[in-house]
Protein backbone atom coordinates (compact mmCIF):
# COMPACT_ATOMS: atom_id res chain seq x y z
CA UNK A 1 26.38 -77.63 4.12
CA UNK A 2 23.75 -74.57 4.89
CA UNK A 3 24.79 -71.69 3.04
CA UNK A 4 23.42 -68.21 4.85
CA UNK A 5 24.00 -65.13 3.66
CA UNK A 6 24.54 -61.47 5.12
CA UNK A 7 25.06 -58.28 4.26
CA UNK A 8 28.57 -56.63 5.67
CA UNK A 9 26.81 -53.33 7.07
CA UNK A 10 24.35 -55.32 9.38
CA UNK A 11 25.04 -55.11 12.99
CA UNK A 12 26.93 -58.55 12.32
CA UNK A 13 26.30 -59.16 16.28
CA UNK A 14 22.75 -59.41 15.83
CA UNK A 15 22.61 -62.00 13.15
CA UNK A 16 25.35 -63.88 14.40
CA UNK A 17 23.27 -64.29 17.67
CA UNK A 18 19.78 -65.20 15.34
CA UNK A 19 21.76 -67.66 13.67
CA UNK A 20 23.08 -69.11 16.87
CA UNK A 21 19.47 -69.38 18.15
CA UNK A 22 18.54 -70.95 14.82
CA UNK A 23 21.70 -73.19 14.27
CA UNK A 24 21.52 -74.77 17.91
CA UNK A 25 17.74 -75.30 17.58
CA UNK A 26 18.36 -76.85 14.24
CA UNK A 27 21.54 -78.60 14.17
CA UNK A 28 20.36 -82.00 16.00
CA UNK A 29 18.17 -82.99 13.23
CA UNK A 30 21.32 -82.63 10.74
CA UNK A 31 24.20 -83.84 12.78
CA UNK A 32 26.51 -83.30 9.76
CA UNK A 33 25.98 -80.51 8.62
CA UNK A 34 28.03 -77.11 8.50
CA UNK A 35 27.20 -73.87 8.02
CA UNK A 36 28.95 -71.44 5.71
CA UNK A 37 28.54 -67.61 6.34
CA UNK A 38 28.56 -65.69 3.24
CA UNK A 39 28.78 -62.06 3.57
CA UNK A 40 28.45 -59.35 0.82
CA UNK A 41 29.66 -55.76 1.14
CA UNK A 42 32.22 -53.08 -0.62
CA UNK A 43 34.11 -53.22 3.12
CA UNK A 44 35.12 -56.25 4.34
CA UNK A 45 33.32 -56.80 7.66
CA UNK A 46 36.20 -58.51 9.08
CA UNK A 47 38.17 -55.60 8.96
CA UNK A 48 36.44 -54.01 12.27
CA UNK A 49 38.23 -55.57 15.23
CA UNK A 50 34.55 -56.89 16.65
CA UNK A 51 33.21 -58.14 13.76
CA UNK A 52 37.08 -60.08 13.36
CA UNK A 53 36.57 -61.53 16.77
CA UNK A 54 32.69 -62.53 16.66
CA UNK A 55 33.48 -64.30 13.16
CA UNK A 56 36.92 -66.27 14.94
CA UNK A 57 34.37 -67.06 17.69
CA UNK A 58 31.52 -68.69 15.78
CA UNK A 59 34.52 -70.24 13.84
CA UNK A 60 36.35 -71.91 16.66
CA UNK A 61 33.05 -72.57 18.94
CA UNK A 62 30.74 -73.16 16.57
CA UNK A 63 32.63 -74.49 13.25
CA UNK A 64 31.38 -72.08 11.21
CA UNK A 65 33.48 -70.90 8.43
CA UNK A 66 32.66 -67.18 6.80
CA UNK A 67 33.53 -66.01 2.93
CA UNK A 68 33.29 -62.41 2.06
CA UNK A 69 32.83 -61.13 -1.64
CA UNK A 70 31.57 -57.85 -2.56
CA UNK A 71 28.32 -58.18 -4.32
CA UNK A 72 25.34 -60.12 -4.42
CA UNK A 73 26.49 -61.75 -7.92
CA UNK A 74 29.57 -63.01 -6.44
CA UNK A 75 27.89 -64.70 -3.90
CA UNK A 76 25.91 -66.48 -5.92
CA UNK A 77 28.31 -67.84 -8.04
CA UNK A 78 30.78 -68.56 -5.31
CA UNK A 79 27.36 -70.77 -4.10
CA UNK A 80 27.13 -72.15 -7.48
CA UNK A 81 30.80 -73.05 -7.69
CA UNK A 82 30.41 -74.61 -4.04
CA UNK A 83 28.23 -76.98 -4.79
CA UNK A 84 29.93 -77.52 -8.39
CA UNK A 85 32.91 -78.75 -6.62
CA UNK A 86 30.87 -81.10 -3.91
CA UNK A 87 29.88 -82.81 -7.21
CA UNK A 88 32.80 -83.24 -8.99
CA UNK A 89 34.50 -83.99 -5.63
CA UNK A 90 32.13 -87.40 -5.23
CA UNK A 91 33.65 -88.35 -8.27
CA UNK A 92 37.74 -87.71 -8.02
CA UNK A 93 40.13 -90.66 -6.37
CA UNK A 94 42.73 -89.53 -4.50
CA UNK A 95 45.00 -87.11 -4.92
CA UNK A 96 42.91 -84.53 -6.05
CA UNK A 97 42.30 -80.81 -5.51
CA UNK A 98 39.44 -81.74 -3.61
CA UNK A 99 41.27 -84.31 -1.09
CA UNK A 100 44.66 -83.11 -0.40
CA UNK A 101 46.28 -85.14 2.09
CA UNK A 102 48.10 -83.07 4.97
CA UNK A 103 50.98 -83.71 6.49
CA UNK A 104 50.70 -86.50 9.38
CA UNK A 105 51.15 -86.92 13.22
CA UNK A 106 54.05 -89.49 12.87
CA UNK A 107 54.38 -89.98 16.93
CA UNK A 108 51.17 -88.81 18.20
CA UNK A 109 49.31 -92.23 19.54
CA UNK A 110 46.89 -93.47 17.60
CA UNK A 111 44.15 -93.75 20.69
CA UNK A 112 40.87 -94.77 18.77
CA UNK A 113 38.71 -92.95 22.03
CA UNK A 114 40.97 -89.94 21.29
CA UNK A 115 40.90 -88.98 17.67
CA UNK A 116 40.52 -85.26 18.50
CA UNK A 117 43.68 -84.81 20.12
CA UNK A 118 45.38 -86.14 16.88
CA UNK A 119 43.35 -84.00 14.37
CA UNK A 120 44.17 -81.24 16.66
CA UNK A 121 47.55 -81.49 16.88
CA UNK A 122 47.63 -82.28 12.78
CA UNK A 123 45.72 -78.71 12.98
CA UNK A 124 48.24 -77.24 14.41
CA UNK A 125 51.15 -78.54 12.26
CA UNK A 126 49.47 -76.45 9.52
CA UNK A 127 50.89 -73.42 10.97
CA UNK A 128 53.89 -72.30 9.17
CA UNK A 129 57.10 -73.25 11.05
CA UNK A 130 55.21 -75.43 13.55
CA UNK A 131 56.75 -79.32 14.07
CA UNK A 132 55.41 -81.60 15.12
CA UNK A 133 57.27 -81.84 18.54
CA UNK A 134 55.86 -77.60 18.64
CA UNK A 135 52.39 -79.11 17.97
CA UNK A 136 52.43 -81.41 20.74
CA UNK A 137 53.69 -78.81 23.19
CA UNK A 138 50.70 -76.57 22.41
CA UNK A 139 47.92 -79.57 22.24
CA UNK A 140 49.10 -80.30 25.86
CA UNK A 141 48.54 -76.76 26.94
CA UNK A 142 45.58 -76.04 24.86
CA UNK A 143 43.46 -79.25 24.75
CA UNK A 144 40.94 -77.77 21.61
CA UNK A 145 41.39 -74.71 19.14
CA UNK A 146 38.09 -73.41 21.79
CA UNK A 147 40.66 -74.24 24.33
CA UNK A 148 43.30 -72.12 22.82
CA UNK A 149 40.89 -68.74 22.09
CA UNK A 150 39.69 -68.87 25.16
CA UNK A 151 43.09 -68.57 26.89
CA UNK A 152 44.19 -65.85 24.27
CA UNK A 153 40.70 -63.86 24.84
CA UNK A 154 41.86 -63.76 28.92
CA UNK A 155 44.56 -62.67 28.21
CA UNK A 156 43.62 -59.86 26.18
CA UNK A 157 41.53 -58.58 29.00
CA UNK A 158 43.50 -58.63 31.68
CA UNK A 159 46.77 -56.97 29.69
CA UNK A 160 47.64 -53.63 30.86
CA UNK A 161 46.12 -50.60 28.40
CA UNK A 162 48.43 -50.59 24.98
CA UNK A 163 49.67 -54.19 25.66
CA UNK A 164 47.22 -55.94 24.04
């Protein structure tokens, strides 16, 4: 995991678009690896409808996942308790707090070149409400969560003024 850290008032597009320089330059030489967005601030930057959809971008595109606290000492101890919990996590057997098993495609086929479409539509049976025949509707429409925000972005734009 590569922990970066930001402060909410920043023109968030800016560093997002550093850190997509630096991530894509950088990412080959740790396939693994994911990067957590940690951003400080009284106001939550997600709160401003850009910053929202810049931060569900990087997060569906990119994988990127963001945490917001409001000070510099929370940050560091949300850090601290980050990589607490990788350690004790090497340790625990299943079940565990740490490896929580999700609820499973039951009919999805189990196509070993295709193991995205099943964690996707697994994904998507997360949602409250959503079966697993609902899941499979959506997967078929929407063939990635990228998929799925793109389609919802177009939408957006081309909706009539107040519709959106």
């Amino acid at each position: 995991a590569v922990l970066c850290f930001a402060e909410s008032s920043v023109d968030l597009e800016k560093v997002l678009e550093e850190l997509k320089r630096w991530w894509l330059s950088m990412s080959r030489h740790f396939p693994g690896a994911r990067l957590l967005l940690v951003l400080t601030g009284q106001k939550a930057a997600s709160l401003n409808a850009k910053n929202a959809e810049l931060l569900a971008e990087v997060l569906v595109s990119l994988g990127w996942n963001t945490v917001e606290v409001r000070t510099p000492q929370q940050a560091a101890m949300y850090a601290i308790n980050c990589a607490e919990a990788v350690v004790k996590s090497r340790g625990r057997t299943l079940p565990s707090r740490f490896k929580v098993q999700g609820v499973r495609c039951q009919t999805v086929p189990k196509d070993p070149d295709d193991r995205l479409a099943n964690t996707w539509v697994s994904q998507l049976m997360q949602v409250q409400g959503m079966s697993e025949e609902m899941a499979k509707v959506v997967a078929e429409r929407f063939s990635s969560p990228f998929a799925m925000m793109e389609a919802i972005s177009v939408a957006a734009r081309s909706a009539p003024e107040g519709k959106q």
